[in-house]
PDB file of N, CA and C in Angstrom:
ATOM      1  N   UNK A   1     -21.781  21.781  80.944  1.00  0.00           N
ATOM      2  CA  UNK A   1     -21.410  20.660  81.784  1.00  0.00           C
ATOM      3  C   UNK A   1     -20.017  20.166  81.375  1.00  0.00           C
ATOM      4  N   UNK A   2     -19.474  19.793  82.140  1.00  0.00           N
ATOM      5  CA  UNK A   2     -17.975  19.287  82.115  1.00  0.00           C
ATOM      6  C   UNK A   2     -17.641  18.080  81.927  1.00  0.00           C
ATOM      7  N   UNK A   3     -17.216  17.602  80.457  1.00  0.00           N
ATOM      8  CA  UNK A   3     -17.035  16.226  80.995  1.00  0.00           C
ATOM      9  C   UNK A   3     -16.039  15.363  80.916  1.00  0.00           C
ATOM     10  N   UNK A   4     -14.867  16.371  80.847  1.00  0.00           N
ATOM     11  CA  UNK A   4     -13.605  15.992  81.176  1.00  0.00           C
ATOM     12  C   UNK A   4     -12.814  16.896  81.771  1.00  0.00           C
ATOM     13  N   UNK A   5     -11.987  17.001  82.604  1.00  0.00           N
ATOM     14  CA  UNK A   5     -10.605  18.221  82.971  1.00  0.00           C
ATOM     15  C   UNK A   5      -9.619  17.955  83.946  1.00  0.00           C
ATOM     16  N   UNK A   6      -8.414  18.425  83.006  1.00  0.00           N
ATOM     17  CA  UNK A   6      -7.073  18.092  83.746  1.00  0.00           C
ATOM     18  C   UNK A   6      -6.222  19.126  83.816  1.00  0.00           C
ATOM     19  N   UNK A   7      -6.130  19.911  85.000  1.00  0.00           N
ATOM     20  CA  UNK A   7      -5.376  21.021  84.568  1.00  0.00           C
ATOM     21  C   UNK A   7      -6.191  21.771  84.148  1.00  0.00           C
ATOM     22  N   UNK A   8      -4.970  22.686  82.966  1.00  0.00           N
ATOM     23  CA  UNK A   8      -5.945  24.027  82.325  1.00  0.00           C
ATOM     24  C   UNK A   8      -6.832  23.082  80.911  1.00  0.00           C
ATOM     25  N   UNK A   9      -7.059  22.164  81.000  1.00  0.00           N
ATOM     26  CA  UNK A   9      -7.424  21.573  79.652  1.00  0.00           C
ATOM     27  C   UNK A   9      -8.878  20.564  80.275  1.00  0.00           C
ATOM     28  N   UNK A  10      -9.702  20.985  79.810  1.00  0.00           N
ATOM     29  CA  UNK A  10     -11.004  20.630  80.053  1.00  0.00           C
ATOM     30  C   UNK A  10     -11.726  20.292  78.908  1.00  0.00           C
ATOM     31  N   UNK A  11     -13.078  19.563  78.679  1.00  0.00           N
ATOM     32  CA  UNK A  11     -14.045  19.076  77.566  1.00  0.00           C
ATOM     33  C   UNK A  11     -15.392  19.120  78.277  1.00  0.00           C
ATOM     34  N   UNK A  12     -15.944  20.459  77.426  1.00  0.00           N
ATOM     35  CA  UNK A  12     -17.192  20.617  78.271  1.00  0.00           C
ATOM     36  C   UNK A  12     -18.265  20.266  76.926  1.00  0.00           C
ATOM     37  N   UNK A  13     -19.451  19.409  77.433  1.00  0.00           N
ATOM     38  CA  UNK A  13     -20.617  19.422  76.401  1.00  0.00           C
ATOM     39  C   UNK A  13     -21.071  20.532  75.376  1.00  0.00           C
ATOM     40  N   UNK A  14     -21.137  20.194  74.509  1.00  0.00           N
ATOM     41  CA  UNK A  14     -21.454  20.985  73.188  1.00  0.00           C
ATOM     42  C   UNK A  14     -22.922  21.491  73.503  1.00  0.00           C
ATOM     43  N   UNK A  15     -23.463  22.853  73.407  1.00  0.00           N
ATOM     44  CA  UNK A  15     -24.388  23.502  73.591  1.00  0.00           C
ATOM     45  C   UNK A  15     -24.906  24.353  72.322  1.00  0.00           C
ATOM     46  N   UNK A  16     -26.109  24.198  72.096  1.00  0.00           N
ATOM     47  CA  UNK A  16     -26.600  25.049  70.923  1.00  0.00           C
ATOM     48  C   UNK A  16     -25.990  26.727  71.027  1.00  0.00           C
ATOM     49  N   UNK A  17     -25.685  27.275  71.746  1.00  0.00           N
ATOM     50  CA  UNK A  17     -24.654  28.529  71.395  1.00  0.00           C
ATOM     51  C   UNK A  17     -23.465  28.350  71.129  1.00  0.00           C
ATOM     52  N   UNK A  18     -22.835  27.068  71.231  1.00  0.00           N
ATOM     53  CA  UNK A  18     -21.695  26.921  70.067  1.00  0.00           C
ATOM     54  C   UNK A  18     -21.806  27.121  68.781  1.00  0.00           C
ATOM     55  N   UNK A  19     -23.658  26.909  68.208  1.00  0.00           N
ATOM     56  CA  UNK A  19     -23.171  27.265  66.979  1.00  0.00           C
ATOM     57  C   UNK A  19     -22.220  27.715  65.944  1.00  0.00           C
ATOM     58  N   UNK A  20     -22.568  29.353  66.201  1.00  0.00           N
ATOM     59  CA  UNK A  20     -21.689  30.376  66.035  1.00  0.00           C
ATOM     60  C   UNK A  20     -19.819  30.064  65.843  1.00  0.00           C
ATOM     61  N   UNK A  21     -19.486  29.191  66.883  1.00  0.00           N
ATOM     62  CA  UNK A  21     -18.367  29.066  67.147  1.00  0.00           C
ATOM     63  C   UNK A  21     -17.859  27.910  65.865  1.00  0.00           C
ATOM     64  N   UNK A  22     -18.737  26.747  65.834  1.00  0.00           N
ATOM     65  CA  UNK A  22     -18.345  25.482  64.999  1.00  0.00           C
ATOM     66  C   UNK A  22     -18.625  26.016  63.432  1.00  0.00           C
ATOM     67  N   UNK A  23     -19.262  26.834  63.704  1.00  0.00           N
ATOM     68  CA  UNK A  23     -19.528  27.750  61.660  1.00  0.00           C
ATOM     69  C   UNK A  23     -18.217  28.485  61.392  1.00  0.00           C
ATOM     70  N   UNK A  24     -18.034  29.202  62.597  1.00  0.00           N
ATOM     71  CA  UNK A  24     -16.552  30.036  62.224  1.00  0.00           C
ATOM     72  C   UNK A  24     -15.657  28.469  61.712  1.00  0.00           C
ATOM     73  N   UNK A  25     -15.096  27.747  62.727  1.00  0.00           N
ATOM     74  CA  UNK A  25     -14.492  26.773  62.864  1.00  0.00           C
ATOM     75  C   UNK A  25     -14.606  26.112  61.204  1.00  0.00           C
ATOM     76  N   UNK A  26     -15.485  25.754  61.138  1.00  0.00           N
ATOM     77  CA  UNK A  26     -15.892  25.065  59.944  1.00  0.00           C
ATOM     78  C   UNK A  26     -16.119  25.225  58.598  1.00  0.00           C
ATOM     79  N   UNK A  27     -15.829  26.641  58.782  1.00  0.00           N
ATOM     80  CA  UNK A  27     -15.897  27.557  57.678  1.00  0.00           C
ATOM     81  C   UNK A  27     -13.990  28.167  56.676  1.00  0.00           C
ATOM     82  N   UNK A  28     -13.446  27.688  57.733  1.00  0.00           N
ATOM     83  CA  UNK A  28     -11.368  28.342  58.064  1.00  0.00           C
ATOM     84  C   UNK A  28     -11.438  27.254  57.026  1.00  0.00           C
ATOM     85  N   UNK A  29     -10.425  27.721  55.996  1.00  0.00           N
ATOM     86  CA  UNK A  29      -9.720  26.704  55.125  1.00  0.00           C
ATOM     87  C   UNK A  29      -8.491  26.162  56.005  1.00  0.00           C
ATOM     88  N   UNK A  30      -7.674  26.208  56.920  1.00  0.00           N
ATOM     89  CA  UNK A  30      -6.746  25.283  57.327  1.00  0.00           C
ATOM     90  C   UNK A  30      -7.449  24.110  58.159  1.00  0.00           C
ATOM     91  N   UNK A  31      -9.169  24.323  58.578  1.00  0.00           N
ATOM     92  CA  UNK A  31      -9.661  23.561  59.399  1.00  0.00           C
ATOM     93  C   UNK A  31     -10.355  22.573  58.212  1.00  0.00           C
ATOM     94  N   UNK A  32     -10.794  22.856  57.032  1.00  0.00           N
ATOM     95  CA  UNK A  32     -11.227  21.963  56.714  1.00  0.00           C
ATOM     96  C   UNK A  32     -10.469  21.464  55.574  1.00  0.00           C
ATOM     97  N   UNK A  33      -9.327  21.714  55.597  1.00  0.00           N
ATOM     98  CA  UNK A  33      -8.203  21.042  55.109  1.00  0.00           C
ATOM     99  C   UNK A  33      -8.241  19.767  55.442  1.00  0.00           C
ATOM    100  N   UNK A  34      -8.055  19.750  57.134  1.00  0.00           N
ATOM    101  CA  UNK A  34      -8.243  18.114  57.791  1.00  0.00           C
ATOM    102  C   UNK A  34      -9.860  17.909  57.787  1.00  0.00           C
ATOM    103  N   UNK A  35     -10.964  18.453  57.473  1.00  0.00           N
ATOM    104  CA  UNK A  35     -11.913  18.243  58.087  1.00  0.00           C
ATOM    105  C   UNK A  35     -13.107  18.019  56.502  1.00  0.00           C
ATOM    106  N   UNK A  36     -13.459  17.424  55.796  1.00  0.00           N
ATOM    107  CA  UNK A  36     -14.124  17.338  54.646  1.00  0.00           C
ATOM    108  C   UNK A  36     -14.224  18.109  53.633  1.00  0.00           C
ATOM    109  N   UNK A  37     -12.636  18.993  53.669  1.00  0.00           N
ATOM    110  CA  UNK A  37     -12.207  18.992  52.726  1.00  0.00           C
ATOM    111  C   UNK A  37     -12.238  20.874  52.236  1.00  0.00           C
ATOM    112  N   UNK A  38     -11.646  21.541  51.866  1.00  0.00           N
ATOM    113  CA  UNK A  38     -11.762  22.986  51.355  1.00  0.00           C
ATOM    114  C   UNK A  38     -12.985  23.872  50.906  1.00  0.00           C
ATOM    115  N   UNK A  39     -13.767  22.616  49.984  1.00  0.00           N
ATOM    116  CA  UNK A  39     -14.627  22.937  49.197  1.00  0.00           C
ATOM    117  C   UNK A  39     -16.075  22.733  49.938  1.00  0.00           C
ATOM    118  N   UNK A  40     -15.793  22.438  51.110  1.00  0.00           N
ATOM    119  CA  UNK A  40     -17.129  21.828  52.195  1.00  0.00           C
ATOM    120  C   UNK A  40     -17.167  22.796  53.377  1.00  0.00           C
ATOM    121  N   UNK A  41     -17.738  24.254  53.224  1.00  0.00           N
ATOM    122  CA  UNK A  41     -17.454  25.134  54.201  1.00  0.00           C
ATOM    123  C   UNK A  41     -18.882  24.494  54.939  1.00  0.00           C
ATOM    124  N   UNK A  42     -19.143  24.935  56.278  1.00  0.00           N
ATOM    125  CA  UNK A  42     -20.439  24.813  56.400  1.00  0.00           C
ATOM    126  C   UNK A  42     -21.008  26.127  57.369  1.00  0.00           C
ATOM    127  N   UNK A  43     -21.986  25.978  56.970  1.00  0.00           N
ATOM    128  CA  UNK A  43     -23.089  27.733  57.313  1.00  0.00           C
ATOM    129  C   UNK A  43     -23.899  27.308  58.568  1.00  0.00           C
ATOM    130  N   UNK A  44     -24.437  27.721  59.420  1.00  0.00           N
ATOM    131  CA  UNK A  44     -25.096  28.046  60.254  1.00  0.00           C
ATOM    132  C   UNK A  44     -26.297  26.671  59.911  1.00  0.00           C
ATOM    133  N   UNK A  45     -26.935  26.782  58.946  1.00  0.00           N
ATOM    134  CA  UNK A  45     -27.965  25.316  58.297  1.00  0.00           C
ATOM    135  C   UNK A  45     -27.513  24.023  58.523  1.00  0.00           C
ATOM    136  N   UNK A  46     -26.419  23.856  57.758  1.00  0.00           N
ATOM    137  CA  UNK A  46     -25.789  22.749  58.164  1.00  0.00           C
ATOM    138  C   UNK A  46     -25.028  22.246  59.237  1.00  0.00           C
ATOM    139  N   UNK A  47     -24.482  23.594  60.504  1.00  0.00           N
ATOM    140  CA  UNK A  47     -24.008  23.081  61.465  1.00  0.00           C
ATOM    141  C   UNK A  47     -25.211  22.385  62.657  1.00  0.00           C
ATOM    142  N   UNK A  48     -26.320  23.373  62.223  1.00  0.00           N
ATOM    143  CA  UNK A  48     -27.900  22.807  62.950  1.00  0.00           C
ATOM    144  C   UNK A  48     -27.782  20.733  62.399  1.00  0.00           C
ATOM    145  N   UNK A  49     -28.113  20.948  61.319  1.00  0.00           N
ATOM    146  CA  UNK A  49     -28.576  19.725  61.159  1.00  0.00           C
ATOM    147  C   UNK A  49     -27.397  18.737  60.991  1.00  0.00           C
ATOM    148  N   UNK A  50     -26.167  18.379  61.079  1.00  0.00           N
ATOM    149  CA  UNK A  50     -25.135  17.273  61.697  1.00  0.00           C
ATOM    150  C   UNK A  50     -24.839  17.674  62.558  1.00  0.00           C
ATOM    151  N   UNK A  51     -25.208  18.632  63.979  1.00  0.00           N
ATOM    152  CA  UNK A  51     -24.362  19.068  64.924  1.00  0.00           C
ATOM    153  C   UNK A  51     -25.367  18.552  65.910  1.00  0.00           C
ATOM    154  N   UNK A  52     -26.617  19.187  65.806  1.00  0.00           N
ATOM    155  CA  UNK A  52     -27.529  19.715  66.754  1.00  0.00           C
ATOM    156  C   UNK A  52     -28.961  18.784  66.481  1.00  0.00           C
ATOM    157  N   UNK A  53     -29.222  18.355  65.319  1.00  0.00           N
ATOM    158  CA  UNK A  53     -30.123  17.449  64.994  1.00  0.00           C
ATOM    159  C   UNK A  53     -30.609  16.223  64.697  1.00  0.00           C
ATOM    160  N   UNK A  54     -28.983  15.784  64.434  1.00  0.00           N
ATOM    161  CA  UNK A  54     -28.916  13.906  64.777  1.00  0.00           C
ATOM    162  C   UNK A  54     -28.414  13.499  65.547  1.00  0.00           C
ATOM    163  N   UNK A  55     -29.085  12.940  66.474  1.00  0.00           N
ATOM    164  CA  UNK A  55     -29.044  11.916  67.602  1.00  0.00           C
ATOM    165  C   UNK A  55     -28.446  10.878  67.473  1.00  0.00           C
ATOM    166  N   UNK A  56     -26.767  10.378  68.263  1.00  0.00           N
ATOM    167  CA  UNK A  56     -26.857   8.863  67.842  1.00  0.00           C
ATOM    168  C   UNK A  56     -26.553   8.271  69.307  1.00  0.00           C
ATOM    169  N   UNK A  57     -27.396   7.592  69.234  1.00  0.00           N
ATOM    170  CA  UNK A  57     -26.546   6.720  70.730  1.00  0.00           C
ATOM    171  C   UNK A  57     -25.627   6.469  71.077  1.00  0.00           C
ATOM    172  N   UNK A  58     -24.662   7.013  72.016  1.00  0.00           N
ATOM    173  CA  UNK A  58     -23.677   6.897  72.608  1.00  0.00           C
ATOM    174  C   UNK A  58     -22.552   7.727  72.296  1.00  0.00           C
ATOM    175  N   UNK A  59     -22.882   8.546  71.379  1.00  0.00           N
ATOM    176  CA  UNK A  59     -21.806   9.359  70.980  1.00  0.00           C
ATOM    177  C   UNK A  59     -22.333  10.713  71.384  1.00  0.00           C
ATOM    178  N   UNK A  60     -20.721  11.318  72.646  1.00  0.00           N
ATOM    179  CA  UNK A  60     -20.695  12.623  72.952  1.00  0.00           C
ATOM    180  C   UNK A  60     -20.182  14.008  72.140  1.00  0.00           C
ATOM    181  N   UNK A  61     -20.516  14.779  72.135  1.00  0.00           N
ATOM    182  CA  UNK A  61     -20.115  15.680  71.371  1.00  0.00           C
ATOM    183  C   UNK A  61     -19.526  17.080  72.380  1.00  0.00           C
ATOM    184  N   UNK A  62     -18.219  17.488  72.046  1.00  0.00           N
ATOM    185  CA  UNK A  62     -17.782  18.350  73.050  1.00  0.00           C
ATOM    186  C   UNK A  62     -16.830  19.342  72.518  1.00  0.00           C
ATOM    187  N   UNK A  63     -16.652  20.663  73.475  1.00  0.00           N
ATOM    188  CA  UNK A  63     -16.043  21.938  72.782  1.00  0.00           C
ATOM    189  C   UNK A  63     -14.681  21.630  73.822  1.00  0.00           C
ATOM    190  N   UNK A  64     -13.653  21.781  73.087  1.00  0.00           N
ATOM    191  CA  UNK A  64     -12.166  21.426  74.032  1.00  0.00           C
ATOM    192  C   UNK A  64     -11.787  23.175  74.488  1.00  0.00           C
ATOM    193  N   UNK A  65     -11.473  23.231  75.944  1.00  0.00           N
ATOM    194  CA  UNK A  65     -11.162  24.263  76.069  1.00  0.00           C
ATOM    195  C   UNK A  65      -9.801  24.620  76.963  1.00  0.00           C
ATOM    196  N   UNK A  66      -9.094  25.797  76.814  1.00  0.00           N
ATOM    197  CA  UNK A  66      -7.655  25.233  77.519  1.00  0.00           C
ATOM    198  C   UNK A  66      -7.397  26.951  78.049  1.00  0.00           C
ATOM    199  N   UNK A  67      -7.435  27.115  79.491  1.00  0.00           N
ATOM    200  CA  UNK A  67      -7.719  27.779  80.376  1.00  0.00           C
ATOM    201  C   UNK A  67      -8.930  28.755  80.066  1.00  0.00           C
ATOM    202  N   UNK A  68     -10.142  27.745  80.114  1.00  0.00           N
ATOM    203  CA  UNK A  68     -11.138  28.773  79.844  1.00  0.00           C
ATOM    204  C   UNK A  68     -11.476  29.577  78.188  1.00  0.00           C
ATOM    205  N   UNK A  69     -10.580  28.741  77.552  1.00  0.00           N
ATOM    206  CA  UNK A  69     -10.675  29.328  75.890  1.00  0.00           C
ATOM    207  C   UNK A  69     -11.447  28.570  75.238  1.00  0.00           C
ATOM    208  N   UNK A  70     -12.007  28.212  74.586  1.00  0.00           N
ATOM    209  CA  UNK A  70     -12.542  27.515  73.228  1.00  0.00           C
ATOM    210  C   UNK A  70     -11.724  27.255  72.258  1.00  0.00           C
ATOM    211  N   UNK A  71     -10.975  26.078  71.902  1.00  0.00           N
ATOM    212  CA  UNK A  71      -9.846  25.795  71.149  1.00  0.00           C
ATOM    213  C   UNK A  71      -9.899  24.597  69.872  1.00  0.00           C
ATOM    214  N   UNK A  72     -11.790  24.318  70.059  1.00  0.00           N
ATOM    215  CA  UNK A  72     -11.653  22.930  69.293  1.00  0.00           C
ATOM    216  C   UNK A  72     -12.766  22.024  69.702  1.00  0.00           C
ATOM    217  N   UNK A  73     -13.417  21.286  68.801  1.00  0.00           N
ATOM    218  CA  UNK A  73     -14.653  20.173  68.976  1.00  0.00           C
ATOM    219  C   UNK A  73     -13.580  19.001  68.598  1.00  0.00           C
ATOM    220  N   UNK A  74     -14.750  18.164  69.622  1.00  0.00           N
ATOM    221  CA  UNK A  74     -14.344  16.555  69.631  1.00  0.00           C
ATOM    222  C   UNK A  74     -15.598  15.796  70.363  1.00  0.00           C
ATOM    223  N   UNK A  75     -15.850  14.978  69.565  1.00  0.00           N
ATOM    224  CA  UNK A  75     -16.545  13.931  69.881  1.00  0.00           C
ATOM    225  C   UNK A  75     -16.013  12.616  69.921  1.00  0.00           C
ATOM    226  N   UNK A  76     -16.786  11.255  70.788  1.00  0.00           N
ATOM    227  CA  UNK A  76     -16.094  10.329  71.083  1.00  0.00           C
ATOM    228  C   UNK A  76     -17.327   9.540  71.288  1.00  0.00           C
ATOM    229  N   UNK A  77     -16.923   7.887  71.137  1.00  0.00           N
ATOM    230  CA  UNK A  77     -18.288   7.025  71.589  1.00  0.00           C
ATOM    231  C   UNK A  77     -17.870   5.582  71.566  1.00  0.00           C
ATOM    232  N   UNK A  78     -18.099   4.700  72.017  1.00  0.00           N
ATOM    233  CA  UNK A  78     -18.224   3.026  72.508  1.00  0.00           C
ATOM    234  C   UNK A  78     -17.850   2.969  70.859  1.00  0.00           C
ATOM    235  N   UNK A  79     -16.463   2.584  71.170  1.00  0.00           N
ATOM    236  CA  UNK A  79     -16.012   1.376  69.526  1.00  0.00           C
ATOM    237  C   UNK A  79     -16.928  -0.116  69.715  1.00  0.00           C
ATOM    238  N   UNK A  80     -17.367   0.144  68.707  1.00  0.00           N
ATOM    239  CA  UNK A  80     -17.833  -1.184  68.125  1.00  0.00           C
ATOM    240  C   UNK A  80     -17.228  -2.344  67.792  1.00  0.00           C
ATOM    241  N   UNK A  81     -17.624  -3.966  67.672  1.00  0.00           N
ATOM    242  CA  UNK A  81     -16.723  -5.087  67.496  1.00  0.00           C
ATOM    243  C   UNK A  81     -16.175  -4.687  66.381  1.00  0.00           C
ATOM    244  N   UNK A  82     -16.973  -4.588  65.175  1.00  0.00           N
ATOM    245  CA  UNK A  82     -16.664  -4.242  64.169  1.00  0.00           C
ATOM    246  C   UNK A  82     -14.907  -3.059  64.121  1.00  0.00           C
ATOM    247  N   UNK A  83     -15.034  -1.742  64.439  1.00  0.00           N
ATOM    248  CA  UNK A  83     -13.896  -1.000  64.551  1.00  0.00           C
ATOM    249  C   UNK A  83     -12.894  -1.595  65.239  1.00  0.00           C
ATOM    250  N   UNK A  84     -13.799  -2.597  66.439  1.00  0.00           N
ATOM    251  CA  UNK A  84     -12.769  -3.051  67.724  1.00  0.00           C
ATOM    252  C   UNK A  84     -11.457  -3.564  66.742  1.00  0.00           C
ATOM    253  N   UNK A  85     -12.299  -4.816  66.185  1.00  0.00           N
ATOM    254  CA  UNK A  85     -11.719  -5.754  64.811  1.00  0.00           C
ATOM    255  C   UNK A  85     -10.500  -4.822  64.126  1.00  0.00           C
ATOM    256  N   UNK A  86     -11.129  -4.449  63.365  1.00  0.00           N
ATOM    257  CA  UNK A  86     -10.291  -3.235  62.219  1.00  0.00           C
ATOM    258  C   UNK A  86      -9.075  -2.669  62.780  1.00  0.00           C
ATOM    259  N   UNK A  87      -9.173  -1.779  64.295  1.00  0.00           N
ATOM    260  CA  UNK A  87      -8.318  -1.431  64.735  1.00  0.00           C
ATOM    261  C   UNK A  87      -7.191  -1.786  65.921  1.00  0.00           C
ATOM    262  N   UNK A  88      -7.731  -3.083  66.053  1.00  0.00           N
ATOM    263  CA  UNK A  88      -7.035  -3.965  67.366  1.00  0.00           C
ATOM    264  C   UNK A  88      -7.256  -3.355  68.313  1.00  0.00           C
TER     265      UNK A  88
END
């Protein structure tokens, strides 16, 4: 499902056969350079259970794709007063 697109640059819902894709992803030392860190690869186990197994209200989870490629996850959700606060 689609739930953003402009152009060649679209954000379609994250689907349990991404797996595969967010383990590679998550596994690249230049990705988790920015992403929890070198020493925090994660395997197939752990992309199940923070990817695919906790539920939080209101937050979407999505694969960025740019003419039909797979280029990248992003998720997004309702800032809170709290963050509202913090971040103006």
């Amino acid at each position: 499902m689609i739930l953003f697109q402009n152009g060649d640059l679209s954000v379609r819902r994250l689907e349990q056969e991404d797996a595969p894709l967010l383990v590679r992803w998550l596994s690249d030392p230049a990705v988790l350079e920015y992403y929890e860190g070198r020493d925090c690869p994660h395997d197939l186990e752990r992309v199940q259970t923070n990817f695919y197994e906790s539920e939080e209200e209101g937050l979407y989870r999505g694969i960025v794709q740019y003419m039909g490629q797979d280029i990248g996850y992003i998720q997004f959700y309702p800032v809170g007063r709290e963050e509202l606060t913090e971040y103006g």
